[in-house]
N, C-alpha and C. Protein backbone atom coordinates (compact mmCIF):
# COMPACT_ATOMS: atom_id res chain seq x y z
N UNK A 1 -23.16 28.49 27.73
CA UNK A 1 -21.83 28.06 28.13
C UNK A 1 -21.50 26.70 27.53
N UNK A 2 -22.84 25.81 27.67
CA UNK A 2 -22.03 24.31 26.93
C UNK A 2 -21.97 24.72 25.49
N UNK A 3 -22.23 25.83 25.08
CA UNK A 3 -22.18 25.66 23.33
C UNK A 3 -20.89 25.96 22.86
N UNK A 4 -20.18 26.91 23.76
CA UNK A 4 -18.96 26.96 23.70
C UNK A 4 -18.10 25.73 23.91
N UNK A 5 -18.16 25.46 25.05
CA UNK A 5 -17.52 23.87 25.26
C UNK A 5 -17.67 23.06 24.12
N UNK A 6 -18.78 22.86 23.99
CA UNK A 6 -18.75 22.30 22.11
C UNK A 6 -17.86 22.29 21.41
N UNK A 7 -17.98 23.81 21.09
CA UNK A 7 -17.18 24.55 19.80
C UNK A 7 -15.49 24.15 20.36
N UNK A 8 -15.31 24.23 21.51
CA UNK A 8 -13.59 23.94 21.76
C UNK A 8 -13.34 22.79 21.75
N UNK A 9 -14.68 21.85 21.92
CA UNK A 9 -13.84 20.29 22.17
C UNK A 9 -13.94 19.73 19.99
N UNK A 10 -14.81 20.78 19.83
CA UNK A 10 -15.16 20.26 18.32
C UNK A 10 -13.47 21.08 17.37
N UNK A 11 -13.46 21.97 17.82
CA UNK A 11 -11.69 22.60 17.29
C UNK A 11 -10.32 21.84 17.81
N UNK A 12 -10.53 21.01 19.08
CA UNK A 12 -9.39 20.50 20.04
C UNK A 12 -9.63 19.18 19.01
N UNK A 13 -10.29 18.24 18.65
CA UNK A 13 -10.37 17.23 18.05
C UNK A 13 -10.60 17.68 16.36
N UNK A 14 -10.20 18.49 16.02
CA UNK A 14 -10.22 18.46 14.70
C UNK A 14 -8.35 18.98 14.46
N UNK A 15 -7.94 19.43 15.29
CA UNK A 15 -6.61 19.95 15.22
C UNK A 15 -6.31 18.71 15.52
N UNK A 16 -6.13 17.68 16.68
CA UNK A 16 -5.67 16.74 16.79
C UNK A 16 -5.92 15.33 15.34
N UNK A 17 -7.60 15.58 14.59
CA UNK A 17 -7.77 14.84 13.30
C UNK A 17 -6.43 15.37 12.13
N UNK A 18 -5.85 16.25 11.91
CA UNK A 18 -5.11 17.02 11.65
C UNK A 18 -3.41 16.55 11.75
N UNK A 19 -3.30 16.83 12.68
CA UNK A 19 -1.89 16.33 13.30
C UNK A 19 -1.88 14.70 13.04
N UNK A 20 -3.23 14.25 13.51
CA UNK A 20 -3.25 12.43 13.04
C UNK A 20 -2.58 12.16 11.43
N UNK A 21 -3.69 12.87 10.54
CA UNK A 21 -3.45 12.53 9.58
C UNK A 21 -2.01 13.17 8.91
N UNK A 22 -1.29 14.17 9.65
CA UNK A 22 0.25 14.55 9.09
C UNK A 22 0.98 13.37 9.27
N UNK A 23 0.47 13.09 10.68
CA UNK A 23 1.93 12.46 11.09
C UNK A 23 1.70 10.92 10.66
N UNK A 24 0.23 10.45 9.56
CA UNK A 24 0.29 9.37 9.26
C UNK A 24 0.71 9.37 7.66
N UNK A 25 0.58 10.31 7.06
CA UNK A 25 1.45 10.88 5.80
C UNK A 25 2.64 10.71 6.34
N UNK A 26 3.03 11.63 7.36
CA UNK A 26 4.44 10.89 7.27
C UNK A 26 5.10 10.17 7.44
N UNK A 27 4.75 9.02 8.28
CA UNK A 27 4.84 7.42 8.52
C UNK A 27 5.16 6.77 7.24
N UNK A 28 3.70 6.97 6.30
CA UNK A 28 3.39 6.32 5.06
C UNK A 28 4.66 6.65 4.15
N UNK A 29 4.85 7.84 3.80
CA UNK A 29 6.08 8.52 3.10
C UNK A 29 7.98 7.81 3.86
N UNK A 30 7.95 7.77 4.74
CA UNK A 30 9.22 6.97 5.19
C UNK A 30 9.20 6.00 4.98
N UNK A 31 8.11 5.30 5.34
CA UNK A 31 8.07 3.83 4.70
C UNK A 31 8.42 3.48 3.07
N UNK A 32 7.29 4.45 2.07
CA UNK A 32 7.55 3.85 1.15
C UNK A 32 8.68 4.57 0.51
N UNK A 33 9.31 5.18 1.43
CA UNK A 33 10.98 5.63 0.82
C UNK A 33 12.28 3.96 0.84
N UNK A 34 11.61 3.84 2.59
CA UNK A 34 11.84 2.61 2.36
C UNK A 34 11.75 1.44 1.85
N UNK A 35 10.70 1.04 1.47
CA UNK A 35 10.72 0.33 0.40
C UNK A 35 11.24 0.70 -0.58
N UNK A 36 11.20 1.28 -1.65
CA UNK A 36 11.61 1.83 -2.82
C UNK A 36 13.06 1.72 -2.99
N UNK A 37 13.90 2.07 -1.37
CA UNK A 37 15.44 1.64 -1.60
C UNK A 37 15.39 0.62 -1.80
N UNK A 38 14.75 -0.33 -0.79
CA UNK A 38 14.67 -1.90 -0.47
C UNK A 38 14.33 -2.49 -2.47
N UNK A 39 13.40 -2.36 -2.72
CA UNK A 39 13.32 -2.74 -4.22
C UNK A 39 14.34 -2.60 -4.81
N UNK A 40 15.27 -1.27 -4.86
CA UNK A 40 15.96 -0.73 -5.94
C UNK A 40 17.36 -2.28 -5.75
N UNK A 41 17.26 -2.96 -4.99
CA UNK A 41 18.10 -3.46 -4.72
C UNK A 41 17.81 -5.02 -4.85
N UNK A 42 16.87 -5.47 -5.40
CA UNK A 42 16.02 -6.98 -5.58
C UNK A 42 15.26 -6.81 -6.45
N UNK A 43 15.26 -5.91 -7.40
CA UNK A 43 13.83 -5.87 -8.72
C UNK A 43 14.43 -6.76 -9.63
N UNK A 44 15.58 -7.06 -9.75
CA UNK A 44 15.90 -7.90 -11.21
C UNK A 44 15.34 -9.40 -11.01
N UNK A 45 15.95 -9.68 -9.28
CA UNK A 45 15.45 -10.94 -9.07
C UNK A 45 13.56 -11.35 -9.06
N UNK A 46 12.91 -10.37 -8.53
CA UNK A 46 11.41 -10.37 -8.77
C UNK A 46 11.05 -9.95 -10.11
N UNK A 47 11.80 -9.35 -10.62
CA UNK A 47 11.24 -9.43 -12.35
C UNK A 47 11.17 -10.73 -12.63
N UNK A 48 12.25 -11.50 -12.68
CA UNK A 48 11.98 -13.12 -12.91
C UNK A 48 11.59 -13.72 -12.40
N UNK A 49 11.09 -13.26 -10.98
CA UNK A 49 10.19 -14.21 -10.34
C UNK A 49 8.98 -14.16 -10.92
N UNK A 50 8.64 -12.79 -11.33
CA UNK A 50 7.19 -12.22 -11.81
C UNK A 50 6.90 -13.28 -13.17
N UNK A 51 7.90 -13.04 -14.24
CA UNK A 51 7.79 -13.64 -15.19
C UNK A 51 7.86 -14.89 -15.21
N UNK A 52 8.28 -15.82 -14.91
CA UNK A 52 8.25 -16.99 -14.24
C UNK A 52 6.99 -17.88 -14.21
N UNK A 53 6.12 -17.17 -12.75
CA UNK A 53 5.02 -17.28 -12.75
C UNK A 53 3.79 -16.80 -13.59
N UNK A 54 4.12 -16.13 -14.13
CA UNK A 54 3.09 -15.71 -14.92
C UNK A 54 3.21 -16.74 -16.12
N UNK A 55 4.57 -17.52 -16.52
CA UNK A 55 4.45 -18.34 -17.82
C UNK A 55 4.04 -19.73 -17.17
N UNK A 56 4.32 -19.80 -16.12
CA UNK A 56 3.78 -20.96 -15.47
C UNK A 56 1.95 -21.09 -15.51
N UNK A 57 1.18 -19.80 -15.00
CA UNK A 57 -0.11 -20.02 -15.31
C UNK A 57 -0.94 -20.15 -16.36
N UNK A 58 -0.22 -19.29 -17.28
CA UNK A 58 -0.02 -19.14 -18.67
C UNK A 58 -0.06 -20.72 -18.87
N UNK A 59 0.74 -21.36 -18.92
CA UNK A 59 0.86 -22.90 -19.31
C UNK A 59 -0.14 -23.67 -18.63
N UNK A 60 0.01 -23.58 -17.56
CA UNK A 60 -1.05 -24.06 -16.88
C UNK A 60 -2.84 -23.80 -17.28
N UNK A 61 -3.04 -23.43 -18.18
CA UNK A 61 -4.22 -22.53 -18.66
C UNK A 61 -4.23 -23.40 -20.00
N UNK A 62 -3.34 -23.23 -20.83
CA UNK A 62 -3.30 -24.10 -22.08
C UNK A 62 -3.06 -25.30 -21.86
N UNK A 63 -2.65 -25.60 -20.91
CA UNK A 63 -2.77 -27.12 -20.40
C UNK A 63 -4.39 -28.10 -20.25
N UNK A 64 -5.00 -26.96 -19.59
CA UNK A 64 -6.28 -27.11 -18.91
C UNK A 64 -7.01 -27.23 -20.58
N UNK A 65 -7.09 -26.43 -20.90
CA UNK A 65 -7.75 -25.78 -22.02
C UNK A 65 -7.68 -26.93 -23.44
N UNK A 66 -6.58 -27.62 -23.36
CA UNK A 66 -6.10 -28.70 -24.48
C UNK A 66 -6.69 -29.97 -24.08
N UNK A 67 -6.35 -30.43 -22.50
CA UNK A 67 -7.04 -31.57 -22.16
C UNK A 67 -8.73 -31.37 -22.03
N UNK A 68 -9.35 -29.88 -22.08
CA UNK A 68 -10.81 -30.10 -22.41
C UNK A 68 -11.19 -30.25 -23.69
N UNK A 69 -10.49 -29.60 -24.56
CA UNK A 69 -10.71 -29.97 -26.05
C UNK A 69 -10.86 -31.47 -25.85
């Protein structure tokens, strides 16, 4: 009799592992719908933020690099 009990609490928690992981796919998926609008609407300004910084370390690097010479 407990081997059965087993077997149902081991099927009751794998249906529920199941349902967890749908309904955290679908969390994940709304979200990054949301985001993705949210970007479509601020990427020009973080492109230049991106680039920006990146010429800044960039410089900052040949900076370093000249005063060790």
């Amino acid at each position: 009799m407990k081997k059965q009990d087993n077997e149902k609490k081991d099927v009751v928690s794998l249906k529920g592992k199941i349902s967890g992981w749908i309904f955290s796919i679908f969390v994940g998926c709304v979200a990054l719908n949301i985001a993705i609008k949210l970007l479509a609407e601020v990427w020009l300004p973080l492109v230049c933020l991106i680039i920006f910084i990146v010429l800044l370390a960039i410089g900052y690097r040949l900076k370093r690099f000249n005063d060790w010479r």
